[in-house]
Protein backbone atom coordinates (compact mmCIF):
# COMPACT_ATOMS: atom_id res chain seq x y z
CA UNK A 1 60.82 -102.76 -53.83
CA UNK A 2 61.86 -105.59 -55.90
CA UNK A 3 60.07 -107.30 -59.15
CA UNK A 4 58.75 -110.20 -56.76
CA UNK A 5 57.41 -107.36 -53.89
CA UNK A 6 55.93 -105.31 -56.19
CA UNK A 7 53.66 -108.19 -57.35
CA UNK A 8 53.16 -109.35 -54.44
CA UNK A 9 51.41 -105.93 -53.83
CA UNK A 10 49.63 -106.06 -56.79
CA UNK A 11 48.36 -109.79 -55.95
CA UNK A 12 47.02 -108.37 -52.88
CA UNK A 13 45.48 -105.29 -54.45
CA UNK A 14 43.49 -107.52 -56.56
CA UNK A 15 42.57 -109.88 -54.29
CA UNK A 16 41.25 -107.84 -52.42
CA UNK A 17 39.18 -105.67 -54.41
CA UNK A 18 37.41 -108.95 -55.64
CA UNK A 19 36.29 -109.48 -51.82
CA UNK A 20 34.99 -105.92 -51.98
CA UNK A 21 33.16 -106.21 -55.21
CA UNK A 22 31.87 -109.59 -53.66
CA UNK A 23 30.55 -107.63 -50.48
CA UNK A 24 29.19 -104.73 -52.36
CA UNK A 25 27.60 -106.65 -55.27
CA UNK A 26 26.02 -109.01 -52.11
CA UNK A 27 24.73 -106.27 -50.85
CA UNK A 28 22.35 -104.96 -53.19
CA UNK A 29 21.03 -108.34 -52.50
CA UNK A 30 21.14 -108.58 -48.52
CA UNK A 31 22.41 -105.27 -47.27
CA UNK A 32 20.42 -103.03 -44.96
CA UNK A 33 18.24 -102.34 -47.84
CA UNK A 34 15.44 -99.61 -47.16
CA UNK A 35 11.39 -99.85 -46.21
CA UNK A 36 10.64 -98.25 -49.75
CA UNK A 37 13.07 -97.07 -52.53
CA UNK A 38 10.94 -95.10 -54.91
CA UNK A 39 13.87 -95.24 -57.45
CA UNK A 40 13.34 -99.22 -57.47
CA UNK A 41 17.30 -99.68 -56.93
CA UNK A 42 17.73 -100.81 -53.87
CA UNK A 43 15.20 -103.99 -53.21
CA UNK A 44 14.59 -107.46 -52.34
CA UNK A 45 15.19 -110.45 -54.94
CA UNK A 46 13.41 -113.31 -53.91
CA UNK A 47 14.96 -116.22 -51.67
CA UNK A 48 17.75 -117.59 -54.34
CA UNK A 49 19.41 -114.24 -55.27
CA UNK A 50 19.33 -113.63 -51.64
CA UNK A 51 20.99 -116.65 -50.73
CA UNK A 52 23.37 -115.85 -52.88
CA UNK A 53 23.99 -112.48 -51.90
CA UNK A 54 24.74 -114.23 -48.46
CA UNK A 55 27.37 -116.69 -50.12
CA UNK A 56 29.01 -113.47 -52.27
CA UNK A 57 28.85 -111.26 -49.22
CA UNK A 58 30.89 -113.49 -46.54
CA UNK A 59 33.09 -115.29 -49.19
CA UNK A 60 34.09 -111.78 -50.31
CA UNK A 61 34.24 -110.21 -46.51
CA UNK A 62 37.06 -113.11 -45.76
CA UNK A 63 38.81 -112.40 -49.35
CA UNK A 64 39.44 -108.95 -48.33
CA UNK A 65 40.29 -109.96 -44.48
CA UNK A 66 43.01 -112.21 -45.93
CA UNK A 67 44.05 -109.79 -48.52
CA UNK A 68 44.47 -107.15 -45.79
CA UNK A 69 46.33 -109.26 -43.79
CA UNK A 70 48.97 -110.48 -46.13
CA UNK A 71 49.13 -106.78 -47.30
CA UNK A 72 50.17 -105.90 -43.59
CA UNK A 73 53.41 -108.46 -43.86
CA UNK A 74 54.26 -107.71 -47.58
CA UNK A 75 56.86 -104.66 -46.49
CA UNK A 76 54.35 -102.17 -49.25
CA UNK A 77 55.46 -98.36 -49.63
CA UNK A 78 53.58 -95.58 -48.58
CA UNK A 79 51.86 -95.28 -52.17
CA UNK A 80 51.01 -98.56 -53.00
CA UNK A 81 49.21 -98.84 -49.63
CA UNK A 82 47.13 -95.55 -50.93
CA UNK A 83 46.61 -97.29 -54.03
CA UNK A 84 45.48 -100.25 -52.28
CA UNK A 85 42.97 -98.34 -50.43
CA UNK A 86 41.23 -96.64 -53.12
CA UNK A 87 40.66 -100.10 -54.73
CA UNK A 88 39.16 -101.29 -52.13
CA UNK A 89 37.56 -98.63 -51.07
CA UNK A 90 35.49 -98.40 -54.84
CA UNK A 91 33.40 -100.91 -54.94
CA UNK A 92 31.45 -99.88 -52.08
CA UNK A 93 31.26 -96.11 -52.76
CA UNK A 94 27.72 -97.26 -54.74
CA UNK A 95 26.52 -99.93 -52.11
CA UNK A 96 23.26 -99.90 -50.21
CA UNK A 97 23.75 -99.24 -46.70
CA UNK A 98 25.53 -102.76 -45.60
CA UNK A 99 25.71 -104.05 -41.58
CA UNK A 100 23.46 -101.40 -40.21
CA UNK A 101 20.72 -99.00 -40.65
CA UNK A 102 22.09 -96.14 -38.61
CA UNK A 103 22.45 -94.30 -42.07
CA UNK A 104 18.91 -94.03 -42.08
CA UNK A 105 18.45 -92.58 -38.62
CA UNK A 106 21.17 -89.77 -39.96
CA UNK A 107 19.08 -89.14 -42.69
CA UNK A 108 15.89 -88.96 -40.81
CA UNK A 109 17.18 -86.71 -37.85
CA UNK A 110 18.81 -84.59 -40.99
CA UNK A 111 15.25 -84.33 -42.00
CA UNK A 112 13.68 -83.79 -38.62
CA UNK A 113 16.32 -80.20 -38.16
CA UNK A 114 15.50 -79.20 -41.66
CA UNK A 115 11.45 -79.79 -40.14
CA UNK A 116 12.49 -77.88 -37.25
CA UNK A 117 11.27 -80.88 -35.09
CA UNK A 118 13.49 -81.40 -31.77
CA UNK A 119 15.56 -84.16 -32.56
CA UNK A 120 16.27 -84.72 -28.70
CA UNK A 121 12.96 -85.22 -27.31
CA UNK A 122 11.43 -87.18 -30.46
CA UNK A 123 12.52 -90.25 -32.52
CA UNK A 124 11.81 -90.05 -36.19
CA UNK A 125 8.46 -91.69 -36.34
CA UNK A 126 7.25 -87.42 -36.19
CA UNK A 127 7.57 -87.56 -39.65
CA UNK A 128 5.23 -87.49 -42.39
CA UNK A 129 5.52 -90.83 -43.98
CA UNK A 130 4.75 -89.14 -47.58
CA UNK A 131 7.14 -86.12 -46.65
CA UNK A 132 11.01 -85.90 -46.78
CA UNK A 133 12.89 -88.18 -44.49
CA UNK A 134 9.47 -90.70 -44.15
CA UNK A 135 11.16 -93.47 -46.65
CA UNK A 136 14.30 -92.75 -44.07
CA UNK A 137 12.02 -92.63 -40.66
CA UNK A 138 10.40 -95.87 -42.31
CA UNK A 139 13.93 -97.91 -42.80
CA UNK A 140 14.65 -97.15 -39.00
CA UNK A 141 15.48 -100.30 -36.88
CA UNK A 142 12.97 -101.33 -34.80
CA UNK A 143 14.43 -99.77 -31.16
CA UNK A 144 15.46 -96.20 -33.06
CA UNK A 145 12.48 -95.22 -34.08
CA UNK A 146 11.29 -93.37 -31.12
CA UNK A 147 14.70 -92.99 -29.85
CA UNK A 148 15.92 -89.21 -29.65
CA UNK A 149 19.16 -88.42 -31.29
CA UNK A 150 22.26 -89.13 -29.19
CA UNK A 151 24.86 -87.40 -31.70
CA UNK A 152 25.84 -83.74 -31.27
CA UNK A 153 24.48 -80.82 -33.59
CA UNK A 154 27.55 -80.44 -35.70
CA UNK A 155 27.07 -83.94 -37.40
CA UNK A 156 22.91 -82.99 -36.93
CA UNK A 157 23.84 -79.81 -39.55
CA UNK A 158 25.42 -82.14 -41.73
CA UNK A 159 22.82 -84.39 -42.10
CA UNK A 160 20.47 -81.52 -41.95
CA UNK A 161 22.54 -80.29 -45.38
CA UNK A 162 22.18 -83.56 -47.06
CA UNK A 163 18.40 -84.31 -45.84
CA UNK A 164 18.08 -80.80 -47.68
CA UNK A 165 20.12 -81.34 -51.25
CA UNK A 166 18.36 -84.65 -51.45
CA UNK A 167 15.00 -83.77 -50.67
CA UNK A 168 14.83 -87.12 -48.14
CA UNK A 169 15.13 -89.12 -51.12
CA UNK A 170 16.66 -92.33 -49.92
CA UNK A 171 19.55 -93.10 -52.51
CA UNK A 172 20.81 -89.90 -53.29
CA UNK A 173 20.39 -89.20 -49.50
CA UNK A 174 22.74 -92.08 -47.92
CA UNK A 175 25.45 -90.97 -51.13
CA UNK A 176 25.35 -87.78 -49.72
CA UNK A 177 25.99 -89.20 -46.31
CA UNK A 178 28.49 -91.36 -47.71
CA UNK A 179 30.54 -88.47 -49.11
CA UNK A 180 30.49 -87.35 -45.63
CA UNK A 181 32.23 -91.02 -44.88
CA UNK A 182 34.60 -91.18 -47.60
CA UNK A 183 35.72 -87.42 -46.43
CA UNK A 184 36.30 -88.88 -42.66
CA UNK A 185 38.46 -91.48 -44.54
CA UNK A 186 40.67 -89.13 -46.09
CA UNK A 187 41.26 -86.78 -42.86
CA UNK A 188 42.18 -89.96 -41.26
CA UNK A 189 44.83 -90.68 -43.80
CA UNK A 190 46.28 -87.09 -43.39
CA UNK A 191 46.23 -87.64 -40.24
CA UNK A 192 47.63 -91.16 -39.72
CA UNK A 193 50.72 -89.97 -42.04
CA UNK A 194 51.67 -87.40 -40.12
CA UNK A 195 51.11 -88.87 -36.43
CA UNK A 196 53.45 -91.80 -37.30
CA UNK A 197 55.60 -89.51 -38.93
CA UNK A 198 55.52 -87.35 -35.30
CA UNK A 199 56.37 -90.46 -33.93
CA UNK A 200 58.95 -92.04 -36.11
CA UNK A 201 56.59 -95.11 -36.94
CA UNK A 202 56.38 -96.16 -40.77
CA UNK A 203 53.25 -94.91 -42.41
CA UNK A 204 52.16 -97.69 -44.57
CA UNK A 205 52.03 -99.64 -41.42
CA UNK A 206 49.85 -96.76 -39.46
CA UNK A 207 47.41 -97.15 -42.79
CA UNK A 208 47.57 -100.24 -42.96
CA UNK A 209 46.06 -101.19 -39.32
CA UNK A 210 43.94 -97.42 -39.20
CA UNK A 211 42.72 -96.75 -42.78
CA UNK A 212 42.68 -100.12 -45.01
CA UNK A 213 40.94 -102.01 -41.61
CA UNK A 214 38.50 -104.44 -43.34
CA UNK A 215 36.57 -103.18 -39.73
CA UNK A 216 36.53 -99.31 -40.95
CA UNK A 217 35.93 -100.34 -44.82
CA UNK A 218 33.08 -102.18 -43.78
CA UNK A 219 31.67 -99.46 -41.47
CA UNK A 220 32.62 -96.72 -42.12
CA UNK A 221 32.27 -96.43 -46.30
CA UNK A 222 30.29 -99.56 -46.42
CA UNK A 223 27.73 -99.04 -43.39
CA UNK A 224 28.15 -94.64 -43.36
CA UNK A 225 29.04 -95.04 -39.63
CA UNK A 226 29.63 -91.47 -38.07
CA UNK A 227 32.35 -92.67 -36.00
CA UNK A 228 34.53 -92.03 -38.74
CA UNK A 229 34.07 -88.82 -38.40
CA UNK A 230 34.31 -88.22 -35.33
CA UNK A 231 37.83 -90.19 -35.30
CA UNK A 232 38.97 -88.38 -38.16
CA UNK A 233 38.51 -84.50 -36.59
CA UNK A 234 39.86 -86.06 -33.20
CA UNK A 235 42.93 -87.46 -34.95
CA UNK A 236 43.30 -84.29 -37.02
CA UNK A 237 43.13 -82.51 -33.10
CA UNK A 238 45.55 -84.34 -31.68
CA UNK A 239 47.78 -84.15 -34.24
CA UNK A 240 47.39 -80.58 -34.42
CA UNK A 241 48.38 -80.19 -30.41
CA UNK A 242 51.40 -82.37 -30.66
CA UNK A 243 52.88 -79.83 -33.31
CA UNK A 244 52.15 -77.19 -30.52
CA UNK A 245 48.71 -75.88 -32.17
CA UNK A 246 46.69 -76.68 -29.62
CA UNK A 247 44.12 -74.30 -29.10
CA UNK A 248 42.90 -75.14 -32.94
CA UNK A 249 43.57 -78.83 -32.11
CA UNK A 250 41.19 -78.25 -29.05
CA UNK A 251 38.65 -76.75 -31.21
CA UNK A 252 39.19 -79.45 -33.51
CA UNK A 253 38.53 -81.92 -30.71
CA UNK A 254 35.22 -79.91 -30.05
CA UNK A 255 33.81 -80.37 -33.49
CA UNK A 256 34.40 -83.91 -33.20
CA UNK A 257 32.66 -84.07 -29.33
CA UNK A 258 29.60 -82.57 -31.66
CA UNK A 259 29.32 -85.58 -33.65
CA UNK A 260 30.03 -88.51 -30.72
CA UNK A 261 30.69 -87.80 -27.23
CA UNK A 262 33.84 -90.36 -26.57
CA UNK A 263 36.58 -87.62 -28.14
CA UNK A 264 36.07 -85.62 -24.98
CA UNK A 265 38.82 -88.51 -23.84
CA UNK A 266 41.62 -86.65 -26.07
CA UNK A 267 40.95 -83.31 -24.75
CA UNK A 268 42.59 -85.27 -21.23
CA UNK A 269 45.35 -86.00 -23.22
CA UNK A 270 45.65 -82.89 -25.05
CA UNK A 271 45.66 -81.86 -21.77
CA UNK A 272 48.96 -83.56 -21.02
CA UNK A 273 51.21 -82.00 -23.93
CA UNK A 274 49.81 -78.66 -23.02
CA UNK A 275 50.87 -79.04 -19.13
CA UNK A 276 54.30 -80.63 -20.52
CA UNK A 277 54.79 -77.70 -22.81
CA UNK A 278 53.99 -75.11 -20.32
CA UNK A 279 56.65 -72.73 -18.39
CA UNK A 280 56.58 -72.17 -14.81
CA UNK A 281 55.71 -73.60 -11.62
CA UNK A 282 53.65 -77.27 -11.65
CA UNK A 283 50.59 -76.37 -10.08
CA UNK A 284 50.14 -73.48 -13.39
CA UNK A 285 51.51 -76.36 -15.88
CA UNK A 286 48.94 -78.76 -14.31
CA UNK A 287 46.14 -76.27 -14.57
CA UNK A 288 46.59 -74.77 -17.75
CA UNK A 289 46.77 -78.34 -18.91
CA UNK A 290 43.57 -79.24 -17.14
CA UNK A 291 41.64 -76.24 -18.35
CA UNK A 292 42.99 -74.40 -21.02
CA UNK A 293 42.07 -77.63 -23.93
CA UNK A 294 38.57 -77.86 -21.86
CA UNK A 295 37.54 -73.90 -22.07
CA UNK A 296 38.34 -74.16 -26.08
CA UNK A 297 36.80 -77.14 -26.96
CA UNK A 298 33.63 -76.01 -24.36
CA UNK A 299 33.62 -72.14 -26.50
CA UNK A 300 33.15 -74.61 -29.46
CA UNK A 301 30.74 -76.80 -28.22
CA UNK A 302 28.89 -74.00 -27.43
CA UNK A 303 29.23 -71.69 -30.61
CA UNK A 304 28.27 -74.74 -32.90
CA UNK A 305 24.86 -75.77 -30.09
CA UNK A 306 23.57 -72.36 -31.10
CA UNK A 307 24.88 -72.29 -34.87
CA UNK A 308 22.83 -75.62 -35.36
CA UNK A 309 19.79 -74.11 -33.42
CA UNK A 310 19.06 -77.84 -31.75
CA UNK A 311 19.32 -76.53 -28.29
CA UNK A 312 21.24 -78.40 -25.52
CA UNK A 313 19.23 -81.14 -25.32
CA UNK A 314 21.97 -83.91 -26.42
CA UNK A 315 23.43 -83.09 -22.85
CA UNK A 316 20.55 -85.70 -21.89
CA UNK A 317 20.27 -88.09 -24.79
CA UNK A 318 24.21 -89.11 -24.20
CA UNK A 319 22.82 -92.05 -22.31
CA UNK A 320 19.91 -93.25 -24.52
CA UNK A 321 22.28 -96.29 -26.65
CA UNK A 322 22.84 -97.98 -22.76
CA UNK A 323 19.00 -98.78 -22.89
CA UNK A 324 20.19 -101.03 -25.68
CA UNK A 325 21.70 -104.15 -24.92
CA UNK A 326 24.61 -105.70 -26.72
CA UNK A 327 26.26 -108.76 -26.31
CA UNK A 328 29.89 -107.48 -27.21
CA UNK A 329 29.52 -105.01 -23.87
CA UNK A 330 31.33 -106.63 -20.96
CA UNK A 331 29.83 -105.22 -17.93
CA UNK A 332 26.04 -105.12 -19.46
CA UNK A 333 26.67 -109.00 -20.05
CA UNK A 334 27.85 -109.57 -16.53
CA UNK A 335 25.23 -107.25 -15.24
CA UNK A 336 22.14 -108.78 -17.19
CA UNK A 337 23.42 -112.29 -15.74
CA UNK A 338 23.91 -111.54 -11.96
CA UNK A 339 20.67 -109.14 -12.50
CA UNK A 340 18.73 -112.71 -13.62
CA UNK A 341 20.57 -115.05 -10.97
CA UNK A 342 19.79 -112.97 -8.11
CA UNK A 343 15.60 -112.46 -9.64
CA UNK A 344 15.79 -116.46 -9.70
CA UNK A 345 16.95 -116.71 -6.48
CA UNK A 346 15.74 -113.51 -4.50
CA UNK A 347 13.23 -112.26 -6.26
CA UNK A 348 14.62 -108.97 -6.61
CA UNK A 349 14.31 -106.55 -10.37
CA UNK A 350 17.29 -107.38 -12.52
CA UNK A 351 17.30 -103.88 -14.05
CA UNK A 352 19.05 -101.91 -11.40
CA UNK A 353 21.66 -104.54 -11.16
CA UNK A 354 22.48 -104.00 -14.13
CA UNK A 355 22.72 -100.48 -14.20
CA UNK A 356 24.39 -100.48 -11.35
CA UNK A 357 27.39 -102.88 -13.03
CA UNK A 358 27.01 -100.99 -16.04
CA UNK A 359 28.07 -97.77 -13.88
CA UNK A 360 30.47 -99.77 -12.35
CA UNK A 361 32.12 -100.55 -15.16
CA UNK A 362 32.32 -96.89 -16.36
CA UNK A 363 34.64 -95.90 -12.86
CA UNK A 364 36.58 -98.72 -13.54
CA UNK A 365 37.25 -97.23 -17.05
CA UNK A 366 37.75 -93.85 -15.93
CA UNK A 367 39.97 -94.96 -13.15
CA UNK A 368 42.25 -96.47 -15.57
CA UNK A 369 42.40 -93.46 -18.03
CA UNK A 370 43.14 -91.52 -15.20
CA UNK A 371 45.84 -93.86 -14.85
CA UNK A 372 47.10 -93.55 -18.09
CA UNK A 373 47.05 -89.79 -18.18
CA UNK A 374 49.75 -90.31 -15.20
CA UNK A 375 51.59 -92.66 -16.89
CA UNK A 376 51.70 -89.66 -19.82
CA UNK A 377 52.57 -86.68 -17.15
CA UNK A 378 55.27 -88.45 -15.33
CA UNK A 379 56.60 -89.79 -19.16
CA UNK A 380 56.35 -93.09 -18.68
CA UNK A 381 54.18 -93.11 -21.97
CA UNK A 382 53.98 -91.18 -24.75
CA UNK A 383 50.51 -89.08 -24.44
CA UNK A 384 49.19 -90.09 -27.80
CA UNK A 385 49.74 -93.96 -27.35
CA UNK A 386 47.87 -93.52 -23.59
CA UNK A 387 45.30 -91.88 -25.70
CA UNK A 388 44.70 -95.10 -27.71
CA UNK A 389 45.09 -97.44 -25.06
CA UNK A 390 42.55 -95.36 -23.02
CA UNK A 391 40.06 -95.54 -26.13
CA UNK A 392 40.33 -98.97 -25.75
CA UNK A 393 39.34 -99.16 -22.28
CA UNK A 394 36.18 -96.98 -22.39
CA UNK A 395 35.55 -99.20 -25.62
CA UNK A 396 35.80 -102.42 -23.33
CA UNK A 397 34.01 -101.14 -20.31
CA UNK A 398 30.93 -98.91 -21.90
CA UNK A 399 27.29 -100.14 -21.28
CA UNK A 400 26.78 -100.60 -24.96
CA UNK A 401 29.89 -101.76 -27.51
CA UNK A 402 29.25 -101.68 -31.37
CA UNK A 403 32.12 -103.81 -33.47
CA UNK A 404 33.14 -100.11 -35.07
CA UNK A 405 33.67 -98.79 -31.59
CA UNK A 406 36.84 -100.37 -31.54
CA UNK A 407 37.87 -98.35 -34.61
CA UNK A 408 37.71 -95.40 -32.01
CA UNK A 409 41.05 -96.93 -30.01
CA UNK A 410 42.76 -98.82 -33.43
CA UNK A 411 43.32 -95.72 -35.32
CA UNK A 412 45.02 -93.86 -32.52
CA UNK A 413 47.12 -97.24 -31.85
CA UNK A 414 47.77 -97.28 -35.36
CA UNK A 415 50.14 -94.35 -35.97
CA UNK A 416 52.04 -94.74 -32.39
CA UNK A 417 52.65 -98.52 -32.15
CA UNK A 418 55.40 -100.32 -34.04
CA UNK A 419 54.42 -103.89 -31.95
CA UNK A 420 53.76 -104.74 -28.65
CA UNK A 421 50.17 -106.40 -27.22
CA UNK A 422 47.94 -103.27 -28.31
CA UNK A 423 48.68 -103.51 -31.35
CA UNK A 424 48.72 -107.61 -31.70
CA UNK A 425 45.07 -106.86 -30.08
CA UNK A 426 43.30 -104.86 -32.23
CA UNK A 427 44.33 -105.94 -35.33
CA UNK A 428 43.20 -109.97 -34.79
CA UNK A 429 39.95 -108.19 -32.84
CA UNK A 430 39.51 -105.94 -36.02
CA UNK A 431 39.42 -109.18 -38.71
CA UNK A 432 37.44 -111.22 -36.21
CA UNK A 433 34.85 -108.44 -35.18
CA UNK A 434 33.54 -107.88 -39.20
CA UNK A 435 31.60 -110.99 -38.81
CA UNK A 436 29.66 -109.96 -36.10
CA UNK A 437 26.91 -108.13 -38.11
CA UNK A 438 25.38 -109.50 -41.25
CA UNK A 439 25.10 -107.30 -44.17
CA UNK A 440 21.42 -106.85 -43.33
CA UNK A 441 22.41 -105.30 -40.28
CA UNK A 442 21.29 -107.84 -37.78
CA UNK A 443 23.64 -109.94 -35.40
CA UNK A 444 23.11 -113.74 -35.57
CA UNK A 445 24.70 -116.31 -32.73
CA UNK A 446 26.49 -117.44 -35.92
CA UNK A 447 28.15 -114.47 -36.01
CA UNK A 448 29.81 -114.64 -32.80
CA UNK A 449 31.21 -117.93 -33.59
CA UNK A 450 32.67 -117.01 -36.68
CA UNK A 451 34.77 -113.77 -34.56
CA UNK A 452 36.20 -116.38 -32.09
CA UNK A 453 37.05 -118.65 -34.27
CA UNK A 454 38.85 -115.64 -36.66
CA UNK A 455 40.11 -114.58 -33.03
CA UNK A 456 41.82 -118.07 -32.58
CA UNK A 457 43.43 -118.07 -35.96
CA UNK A 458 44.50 -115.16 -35.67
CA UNK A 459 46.58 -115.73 -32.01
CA UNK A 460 48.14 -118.33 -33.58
CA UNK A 461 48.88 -116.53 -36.70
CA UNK A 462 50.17 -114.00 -34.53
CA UNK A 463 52.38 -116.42 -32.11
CA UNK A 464 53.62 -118.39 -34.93
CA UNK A 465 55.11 -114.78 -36.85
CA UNK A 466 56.59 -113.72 -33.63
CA UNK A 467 58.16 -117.70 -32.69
CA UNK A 468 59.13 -116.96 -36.62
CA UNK A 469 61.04 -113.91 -35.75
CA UNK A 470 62.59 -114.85 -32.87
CA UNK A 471 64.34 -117.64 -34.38
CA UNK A 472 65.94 -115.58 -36.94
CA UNK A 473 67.71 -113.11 -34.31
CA UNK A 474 70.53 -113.62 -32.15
CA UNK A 475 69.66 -115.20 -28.62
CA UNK A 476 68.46 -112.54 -26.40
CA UNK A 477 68.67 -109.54 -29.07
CA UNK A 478 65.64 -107.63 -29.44
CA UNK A 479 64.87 -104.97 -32.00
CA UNK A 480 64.97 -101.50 -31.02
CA UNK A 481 61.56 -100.51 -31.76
CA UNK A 482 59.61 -103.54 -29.82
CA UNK A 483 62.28 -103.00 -26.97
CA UNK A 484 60.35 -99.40 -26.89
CA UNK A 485 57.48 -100.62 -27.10
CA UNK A 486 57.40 -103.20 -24.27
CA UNK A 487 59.11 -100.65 -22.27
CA UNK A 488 56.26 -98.32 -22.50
CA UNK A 489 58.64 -95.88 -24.28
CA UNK A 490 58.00 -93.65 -27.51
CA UNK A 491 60.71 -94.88 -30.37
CA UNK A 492 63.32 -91.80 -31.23
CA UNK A 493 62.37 -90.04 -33.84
């Protein structure tokens, strides 16, 4: 990289650490700050610092989304994009909790295991309010509080481990659970490398969109999301299968099913490079790859169940965030409004309508990763890149859509797409969705108008690059890569 690149980098490295300070130092002002901090760190300010923990937080949030952005198009080596990172990633290592308060439910349920309590019957308003985890139970949002758990006893022992080393004290608590974050973000480095290397796609970019995301920064190291997790352990699976491991890569796969449910998706596609791998007639390639990645990740599921001593009982909490309604879910939006026309006009509850588009939308979703598992065992698409695109599709379709979700279907998309729609998709959805959610946690109408608004700009950002491009190539020639790509074709490697 020449003199004028390599500051270039550096430009954006600063830049956009200053947005992260901005949204870390705003934070301790207006992030999801907790009911009672006996160490006196984390608390309110009165009205003028908070209003101008508000103007730090957003003014940094958009530094960093434009300093991400240009990083994306500034042609940065594999290294300086790790450097990058780690700036960026500083700042918020020492945060409060910022756009939610799920770290606190983490913490509490941590403490309700170490209690022995049954963390999937009961919400965490069991525990003693003077005991460990009751500053935790306390910071709850509203709705969670009597909720049981809905995340699988492997991520339950880890927060059972930190509950324990930090006695349920709140800050040294969520920087335990943090650690626990910032790991997640380094397996899904290791892992992004080496899946675009599998697939002859340049790292830095496959960082770039899946690790530096202002959407994962945010969320994952800024808000302790455990979807990070769970997307780092499926990555590391699925990476592990494609270099022919895949009865560890199934296991792997299992552990991360014991934090969220959705990576059962990969064992389909796991599924796939098994069957393709397989000797002998079709009907024993088609069944060792429907059950073989299944029966490992199930021995797992089952080994760590009775290593965490919870019992079975998520098997019935898997359901409980649908109660919840959010606006960024598709088919609970349609449902709640058809639900309401027809109780204006017929009379009739809106609740089961819902539920029943809700369900709807759940075949429609597994209809189309069926699909896309076809598309994989026929080889008209590479397995991995139908995994991503069918992430995105149970992201789109579920009864209940957080703005992290989508980090589920972006990393995967990351490190096998070198163009094309999917990618174009989740990287403007990824800058617009971080507006969503204030710092505090809560999701003002503002909010919403700020991600279409980022979603418009960044279309025509988008459209103007490619109209950019185009111009500078011969009439009609195409580059090899995006000729793969919008053939549905992995790239040689």
């Amino acid at each position: 990289m020449g003199a004028t690149g390599a500051w270039t980098t550096r430009g954006h490295r600063r830049l956009g650490t200053a947005g992260s300070a901005a949204v870390a130092l705003g934070g301790w002002a207006v992030g999801t700050l907790p009911a009672h901090d006996p160490w006196g760190l984390w608390v309110p300010h009165g009205t003028a610092v908070t209003a101008a923990g508000y103007a730090l937080a957003y003014g940094g949030l958009t530094v960093l989304v434009v300093a991400w952005w240009l990083h994306g198009r500034a042609g940065a080596s594999v290294r300086d994009t790790l450097v990058t990172l780690a700036w960026w990633t500083a700042p918020l290592v020492l945060a409060p909790p910022l756009y939610s308060a799920d770290v606190y439910s983490y913490i509490a349920q941590g403490a309700m295991v170490l209690e022995g309590h049954d963390v999937y019957s009961v919400g965490p308003s069991v525990l003693d309010p003077g005991g460990p985890g009751g500053d935790a139970a306390a910071s709850v949002g509203g709705h969670w509080t009597d909720t049981p758990a809905p995340y699988g006893p492997f991520f339950l022992l880890l927060a059972r481990g930190v509950a324990w080393a930090s006695g349920g004290t709140i800050v040294p608590a969520v920087l335990g659970m943090r650690l626990i974050a910032l790991g997640s973000l380094v397996l899904i480095v290791w892992a992004l490398r080496n899946l675009a290397r599998e697939h002859g796609r340049g790292e830095s970019t496959a960082l770039w969109l899946g690790a530096m995301n202002p959407l994962l920064l945010i969320h994952v190291v800024g808000g302790v999301h455990n979807d990070g997790l769970m997307t780092g352990l499926m990555l590391a699976g699925v990476l592990l299968a494609l270099r022919g491991r895949w009865i560890t890569g199934s296991a792997v796969i299992g552990l991360a099913m014991m934090v969220k449910s959705p990576a059962a998706v990969a064992l389909l596609f796991v599924g796939v490079l098994v069957g393709r791998a397989a000797s002998g007639p079709a009907v024993r390639r088609v069944a060792k790859g429907l059950l073989a990645p299944g029966l490992v990740a199930g021995a797992v599921v089952v080994g760590v169940t009775f290593l965490g001593g919870t019992g079975f009982g998520w098997l019935g909490t898997q359901s409980v965030a649908a109660r919840i309604h959010t606006a960024l879910s598709l088919s609970s939006d349609l449902g709640l409004g058809l639900g309401e026309l027809l109780r204006l006009t017929a009379g009739t509850d809106p609740d089961p309508v819902k539920a029943a588009v809700q369900n709807l939308g759940l075949l429609v979703a597994l209809a189309l990763i069926a699909r896309l598992a076809w598309h994989a065992t026929t080889g008209r698409m590479e397995p991995v890149r139908a995994l991503g695109l069918a992430l995105l599709v149970l992201v789109a379709l579920s009864p209940m859509v957080q703005p992290w979700y989508l980090l589920w279907a972006t990393a995967v998309i990351a490190a096998t797409a070198s163009g094309g729609r999917a990618m174009g998709t989740v990287t403007v959805l990824s800058a617009a969705l971080v507006y969503e959610t204030q710092p505090s946690g809560s999701t003002p109408p503002y909010g919403f108008v700020l991600a279409a608004l980022v979603c418009a700009a960044g279309v025509v950002l988008l459209r103007r690059e490619r109209a950019g491009r185009e111009r500078g190539r011969v009439p009609g020639q195409r580059l090899p890569a995006e000729a793969a790509v919008e053939a549905g074709a992995p790239t040689a490697r």
